[in-house]
N, C-alpha and C. Protein backbone atom coordinates (compact mmCIF):
# COMPACT_ATOMS: atom_id res chain seq x y z
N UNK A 1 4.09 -16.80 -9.95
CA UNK A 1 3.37 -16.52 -11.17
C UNK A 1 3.05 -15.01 -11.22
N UNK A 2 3.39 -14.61 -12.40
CA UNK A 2 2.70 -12.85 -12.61
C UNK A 2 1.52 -12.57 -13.09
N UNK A 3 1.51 -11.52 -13.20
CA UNK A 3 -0.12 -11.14 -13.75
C UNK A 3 -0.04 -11.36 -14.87
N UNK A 4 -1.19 -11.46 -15.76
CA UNK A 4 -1.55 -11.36 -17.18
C UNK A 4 -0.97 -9.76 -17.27
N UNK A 5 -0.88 -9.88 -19.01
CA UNK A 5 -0.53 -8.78 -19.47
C UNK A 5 -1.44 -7.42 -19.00
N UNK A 6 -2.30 -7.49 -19.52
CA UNK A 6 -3.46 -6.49 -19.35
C UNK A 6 -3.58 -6.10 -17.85
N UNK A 7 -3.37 -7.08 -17.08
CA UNK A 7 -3.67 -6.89 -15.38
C UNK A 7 -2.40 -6.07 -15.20
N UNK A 8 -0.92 -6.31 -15.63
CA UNK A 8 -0.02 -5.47 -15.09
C UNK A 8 -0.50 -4.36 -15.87
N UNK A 9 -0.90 -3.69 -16.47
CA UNK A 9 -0.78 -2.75 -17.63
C UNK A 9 -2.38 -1.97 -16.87
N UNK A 10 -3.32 -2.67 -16.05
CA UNK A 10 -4.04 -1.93 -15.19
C UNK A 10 -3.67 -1.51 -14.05
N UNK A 11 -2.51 -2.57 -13.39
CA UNK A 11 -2.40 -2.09 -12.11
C UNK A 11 -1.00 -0.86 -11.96
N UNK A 12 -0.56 -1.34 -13.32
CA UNK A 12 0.64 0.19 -13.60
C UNK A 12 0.10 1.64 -13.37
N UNK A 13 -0.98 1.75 -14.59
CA UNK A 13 -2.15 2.86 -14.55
C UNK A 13 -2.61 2.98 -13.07
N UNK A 14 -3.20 1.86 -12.24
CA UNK A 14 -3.86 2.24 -10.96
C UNK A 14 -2.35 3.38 -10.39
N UNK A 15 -1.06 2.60 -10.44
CA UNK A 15 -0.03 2.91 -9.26
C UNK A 15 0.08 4.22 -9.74
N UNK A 16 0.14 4.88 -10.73
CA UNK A 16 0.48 5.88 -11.09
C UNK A 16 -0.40 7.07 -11.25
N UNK A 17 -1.50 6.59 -10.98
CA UNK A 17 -3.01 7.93 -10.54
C UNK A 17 -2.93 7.46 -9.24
N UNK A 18 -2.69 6.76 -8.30
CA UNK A 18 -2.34 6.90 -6.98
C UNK A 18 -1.41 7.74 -6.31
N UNK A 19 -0.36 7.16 -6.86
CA UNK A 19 1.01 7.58 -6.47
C UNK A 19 2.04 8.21 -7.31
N UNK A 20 1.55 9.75 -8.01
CA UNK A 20 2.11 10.17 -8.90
C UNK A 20 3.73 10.62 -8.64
N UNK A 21 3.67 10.88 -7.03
CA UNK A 21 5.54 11.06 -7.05
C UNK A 21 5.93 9.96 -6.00
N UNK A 22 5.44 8.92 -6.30
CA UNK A 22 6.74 7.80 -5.23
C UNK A 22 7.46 7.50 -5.98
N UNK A 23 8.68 7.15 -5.12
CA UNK A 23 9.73 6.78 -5.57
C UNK A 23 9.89 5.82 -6.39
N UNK A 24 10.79 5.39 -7.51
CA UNK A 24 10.75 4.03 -8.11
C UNK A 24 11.03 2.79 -7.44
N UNK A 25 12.15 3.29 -6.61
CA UNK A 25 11.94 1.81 -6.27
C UNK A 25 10.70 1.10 -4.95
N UNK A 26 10.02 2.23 -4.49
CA UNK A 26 8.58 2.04 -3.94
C UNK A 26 7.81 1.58 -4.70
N UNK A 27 7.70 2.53 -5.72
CA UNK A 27 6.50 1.91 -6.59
C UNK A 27 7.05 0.30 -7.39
N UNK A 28 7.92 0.18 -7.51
CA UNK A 28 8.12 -1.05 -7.96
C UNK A 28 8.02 -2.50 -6.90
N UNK A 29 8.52 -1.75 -5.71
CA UNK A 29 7.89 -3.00 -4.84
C UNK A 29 6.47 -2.91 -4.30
N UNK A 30 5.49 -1.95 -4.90
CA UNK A 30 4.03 -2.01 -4.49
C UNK A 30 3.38 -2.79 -6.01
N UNK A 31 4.08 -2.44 -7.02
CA UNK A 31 3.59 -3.32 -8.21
C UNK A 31 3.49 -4.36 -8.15
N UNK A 32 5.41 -4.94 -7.85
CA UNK A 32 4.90 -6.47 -7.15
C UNK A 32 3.94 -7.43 -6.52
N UNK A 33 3.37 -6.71 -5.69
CA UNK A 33 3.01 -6.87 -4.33
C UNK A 33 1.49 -7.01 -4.99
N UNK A 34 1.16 -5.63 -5.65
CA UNK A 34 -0.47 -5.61 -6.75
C UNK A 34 -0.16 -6.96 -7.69
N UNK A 35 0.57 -7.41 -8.18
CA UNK A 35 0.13 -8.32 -9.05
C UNK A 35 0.53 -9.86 -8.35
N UNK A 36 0.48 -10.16 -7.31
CA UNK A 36 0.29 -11.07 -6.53
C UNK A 36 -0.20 -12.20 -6.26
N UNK A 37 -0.31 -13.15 -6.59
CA UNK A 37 -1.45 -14.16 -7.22
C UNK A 37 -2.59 -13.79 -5.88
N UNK A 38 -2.33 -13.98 -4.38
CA UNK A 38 -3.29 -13.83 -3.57
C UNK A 38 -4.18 -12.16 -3.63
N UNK A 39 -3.49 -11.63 -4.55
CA UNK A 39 -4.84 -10.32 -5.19
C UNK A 39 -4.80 -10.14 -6.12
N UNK A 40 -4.90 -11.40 -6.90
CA UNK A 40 -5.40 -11.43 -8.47
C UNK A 40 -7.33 -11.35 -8.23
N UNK A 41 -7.74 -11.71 -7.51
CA UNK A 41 -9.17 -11.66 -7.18
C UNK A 41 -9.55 -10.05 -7.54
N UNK A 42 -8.92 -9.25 -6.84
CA UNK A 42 -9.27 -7.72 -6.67
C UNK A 42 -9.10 -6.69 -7.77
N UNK A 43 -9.93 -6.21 -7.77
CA UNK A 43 -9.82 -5.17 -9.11
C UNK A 43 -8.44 -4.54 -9.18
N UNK A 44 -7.62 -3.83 -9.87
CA UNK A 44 -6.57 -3.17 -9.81
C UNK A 44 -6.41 -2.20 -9.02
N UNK A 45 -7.16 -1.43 -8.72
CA UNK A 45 -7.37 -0.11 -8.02
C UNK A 45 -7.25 -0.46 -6.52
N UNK A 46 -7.60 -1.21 -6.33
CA UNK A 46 -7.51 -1.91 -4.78
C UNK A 46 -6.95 -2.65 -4.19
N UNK A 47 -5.87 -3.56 -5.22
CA UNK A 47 -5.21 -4.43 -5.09
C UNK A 47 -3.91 -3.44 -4.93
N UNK A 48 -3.42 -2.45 -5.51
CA UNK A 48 -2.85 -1.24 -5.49
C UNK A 48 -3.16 -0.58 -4.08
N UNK A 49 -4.06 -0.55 -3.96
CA UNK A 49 -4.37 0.62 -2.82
C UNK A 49 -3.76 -0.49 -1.46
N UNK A 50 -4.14 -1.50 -1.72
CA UNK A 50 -3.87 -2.83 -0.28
C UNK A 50 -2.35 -2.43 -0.18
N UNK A 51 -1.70 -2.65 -1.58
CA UNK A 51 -0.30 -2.67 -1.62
C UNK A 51 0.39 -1.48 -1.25
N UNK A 52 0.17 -0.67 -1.62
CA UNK A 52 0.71 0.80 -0.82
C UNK A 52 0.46 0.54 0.63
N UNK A 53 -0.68 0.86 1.02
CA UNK A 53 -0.80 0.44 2.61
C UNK A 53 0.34 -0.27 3.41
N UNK A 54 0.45 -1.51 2.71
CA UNK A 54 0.99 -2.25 3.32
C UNK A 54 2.40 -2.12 3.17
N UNK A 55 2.83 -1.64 2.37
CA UNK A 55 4.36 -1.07 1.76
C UNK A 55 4.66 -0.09 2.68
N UNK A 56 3.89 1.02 2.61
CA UNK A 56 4.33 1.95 3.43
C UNK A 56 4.57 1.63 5.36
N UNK A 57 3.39 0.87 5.28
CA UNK A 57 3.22 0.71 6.86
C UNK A 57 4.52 -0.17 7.01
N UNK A 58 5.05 -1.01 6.40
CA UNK A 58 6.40 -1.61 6.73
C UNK A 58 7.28 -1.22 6.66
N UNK A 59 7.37 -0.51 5.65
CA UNK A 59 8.74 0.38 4.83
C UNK A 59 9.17 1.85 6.15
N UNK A 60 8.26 2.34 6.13
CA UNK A 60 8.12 3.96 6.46
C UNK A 60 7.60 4.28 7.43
N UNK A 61 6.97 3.36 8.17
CA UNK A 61 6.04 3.76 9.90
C UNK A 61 6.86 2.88 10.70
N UNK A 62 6.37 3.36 12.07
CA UNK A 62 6.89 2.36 13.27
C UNK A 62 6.24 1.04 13.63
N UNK A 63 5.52 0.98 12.43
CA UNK A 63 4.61 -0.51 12.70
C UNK A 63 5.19 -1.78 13.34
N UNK A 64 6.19 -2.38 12.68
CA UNK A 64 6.68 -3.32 13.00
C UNK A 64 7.25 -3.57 14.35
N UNK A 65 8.32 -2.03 14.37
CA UNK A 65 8.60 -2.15 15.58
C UNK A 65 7.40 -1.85 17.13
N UNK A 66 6.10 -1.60 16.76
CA UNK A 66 5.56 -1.70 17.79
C UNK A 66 4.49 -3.11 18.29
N UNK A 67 4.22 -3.49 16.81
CA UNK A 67 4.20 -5.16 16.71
C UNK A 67 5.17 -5.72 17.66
N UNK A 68 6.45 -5.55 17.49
CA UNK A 68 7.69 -6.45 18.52
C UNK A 68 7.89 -5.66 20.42
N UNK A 69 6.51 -4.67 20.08
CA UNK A 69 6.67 -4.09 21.65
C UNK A 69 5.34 -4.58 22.23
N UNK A 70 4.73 -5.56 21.47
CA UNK A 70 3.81 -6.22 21.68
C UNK A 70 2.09 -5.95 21.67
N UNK A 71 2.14 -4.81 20.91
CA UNK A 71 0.76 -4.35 20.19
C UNK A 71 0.17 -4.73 19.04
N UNK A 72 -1.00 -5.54 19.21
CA UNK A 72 -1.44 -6.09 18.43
C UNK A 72 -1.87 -5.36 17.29
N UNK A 73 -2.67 -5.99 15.68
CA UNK A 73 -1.80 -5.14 14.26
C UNK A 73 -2.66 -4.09 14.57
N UNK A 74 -4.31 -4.23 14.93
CA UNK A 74 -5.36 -3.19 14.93
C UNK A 74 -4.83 -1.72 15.71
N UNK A 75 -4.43 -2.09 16.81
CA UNK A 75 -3.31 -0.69 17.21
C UNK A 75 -2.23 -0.30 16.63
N UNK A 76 -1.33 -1.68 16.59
CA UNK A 76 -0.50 -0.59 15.68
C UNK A 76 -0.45 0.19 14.55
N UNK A 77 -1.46 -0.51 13.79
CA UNK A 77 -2.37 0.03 12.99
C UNK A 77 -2.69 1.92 13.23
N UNK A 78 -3.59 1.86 13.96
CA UNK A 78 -3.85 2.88 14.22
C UNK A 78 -2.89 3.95 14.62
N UNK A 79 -1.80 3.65 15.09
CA UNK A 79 -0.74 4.51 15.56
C UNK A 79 0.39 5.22 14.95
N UNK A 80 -0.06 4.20 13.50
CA UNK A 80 0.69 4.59 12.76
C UNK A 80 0.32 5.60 11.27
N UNK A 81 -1.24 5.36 11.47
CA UNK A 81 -1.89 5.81 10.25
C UNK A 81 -1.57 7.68 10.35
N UNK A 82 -1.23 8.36 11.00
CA UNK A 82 -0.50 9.44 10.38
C UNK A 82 0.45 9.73 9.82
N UNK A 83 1.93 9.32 10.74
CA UNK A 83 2.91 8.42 9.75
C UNK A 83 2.51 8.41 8.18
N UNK A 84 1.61 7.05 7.89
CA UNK A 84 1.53 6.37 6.61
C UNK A 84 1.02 7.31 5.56
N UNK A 85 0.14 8.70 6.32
CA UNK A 85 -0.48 9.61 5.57
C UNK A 85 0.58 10.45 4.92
N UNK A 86 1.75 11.08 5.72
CA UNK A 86 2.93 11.57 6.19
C UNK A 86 3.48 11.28 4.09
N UNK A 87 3.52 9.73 4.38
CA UNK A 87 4.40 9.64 2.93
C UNK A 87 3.60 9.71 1.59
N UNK A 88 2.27 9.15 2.14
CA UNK A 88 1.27 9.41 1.11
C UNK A 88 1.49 10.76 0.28
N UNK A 89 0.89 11.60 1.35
CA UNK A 89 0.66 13.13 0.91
C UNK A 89 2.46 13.66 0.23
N UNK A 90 3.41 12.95 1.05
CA UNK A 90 4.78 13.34 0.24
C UNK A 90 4.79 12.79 -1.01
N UNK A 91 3.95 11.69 -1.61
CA UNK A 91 4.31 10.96 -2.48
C UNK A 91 3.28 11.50 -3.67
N UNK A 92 2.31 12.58 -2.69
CA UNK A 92 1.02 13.02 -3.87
C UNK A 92 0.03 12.20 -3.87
N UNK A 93 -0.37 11.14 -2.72
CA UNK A 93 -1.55 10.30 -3.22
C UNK A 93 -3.04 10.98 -3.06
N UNK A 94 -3.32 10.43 -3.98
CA UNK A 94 -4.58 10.74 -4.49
C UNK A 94 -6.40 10.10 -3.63
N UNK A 95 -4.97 9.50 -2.74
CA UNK A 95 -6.49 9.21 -1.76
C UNK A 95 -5.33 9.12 -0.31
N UNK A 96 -5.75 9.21 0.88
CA UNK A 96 -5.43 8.71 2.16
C UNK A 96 -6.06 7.79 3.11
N UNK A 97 -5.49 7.35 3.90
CA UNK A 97 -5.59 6.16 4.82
C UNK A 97 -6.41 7.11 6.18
N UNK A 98 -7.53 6.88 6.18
CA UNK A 98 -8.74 6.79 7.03
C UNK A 98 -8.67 5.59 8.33
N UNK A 99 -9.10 6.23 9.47
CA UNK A 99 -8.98 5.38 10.25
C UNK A 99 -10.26 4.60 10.85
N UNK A 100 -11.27 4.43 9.54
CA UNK A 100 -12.64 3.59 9.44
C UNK A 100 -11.80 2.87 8.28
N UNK A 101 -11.05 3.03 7.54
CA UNK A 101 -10.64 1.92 6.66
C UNK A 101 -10.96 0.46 6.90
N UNK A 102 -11.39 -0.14 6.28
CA UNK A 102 -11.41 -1.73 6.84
C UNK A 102 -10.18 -2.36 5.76
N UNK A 103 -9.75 -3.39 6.41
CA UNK A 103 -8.31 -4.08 5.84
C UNK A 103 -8.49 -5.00 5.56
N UNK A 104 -8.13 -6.44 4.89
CA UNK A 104 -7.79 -7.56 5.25
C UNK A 104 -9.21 -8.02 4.65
């Protein structure tokens, strides 16, 4: 199921004062991802912000692969949050990934 009209048409606006130069086909799989039924709860701005996070940390960091070297997510987490800043700041975002962030 997709978002209501209005919800994609907020969380477009969120992706794009976030992430004024990512790529399209990034930003199109973080749109996805924002209009989500499991973060239809969350305001746009944050449901966006979850989705980048989590886009990037899969897409573009060594996350995964240090998940499979057997570090649990809170470290790899952490190991990667420069990395994730890395594409942010290439992409122009308008906020960065803090490592007091709370997730989840």
């Amino acid at each position: 199921m997709t978002a209501p009209t209005g919800r994609r048409r907020a969380i477009a606006k969120a992706l794009t004062a976030l992430l004024p130069l990512a790529p399209y086909a990034d930003m199109e799989k973080i749109r996805t991802e924002a209009g989500a039924v499991h973060m239809k709860t969350l305001p746009p701005t944050i449901a966006v912000w979850l989705a980048t996070i989590a886009h990037v940390r899969h897409m573009h960091t060594d996350y995964d692969k240090l998940l499979g070297e057997g570090y649990d997510r809170d470290s790899a987490r952490f190991f990667v949050i420069e990395q994730t800043n890395t594409v942010l700041t290439r992409w122009r975002a308008t906020r960065l990934l803090d490592a007091d962030d709370e997730e989840d």
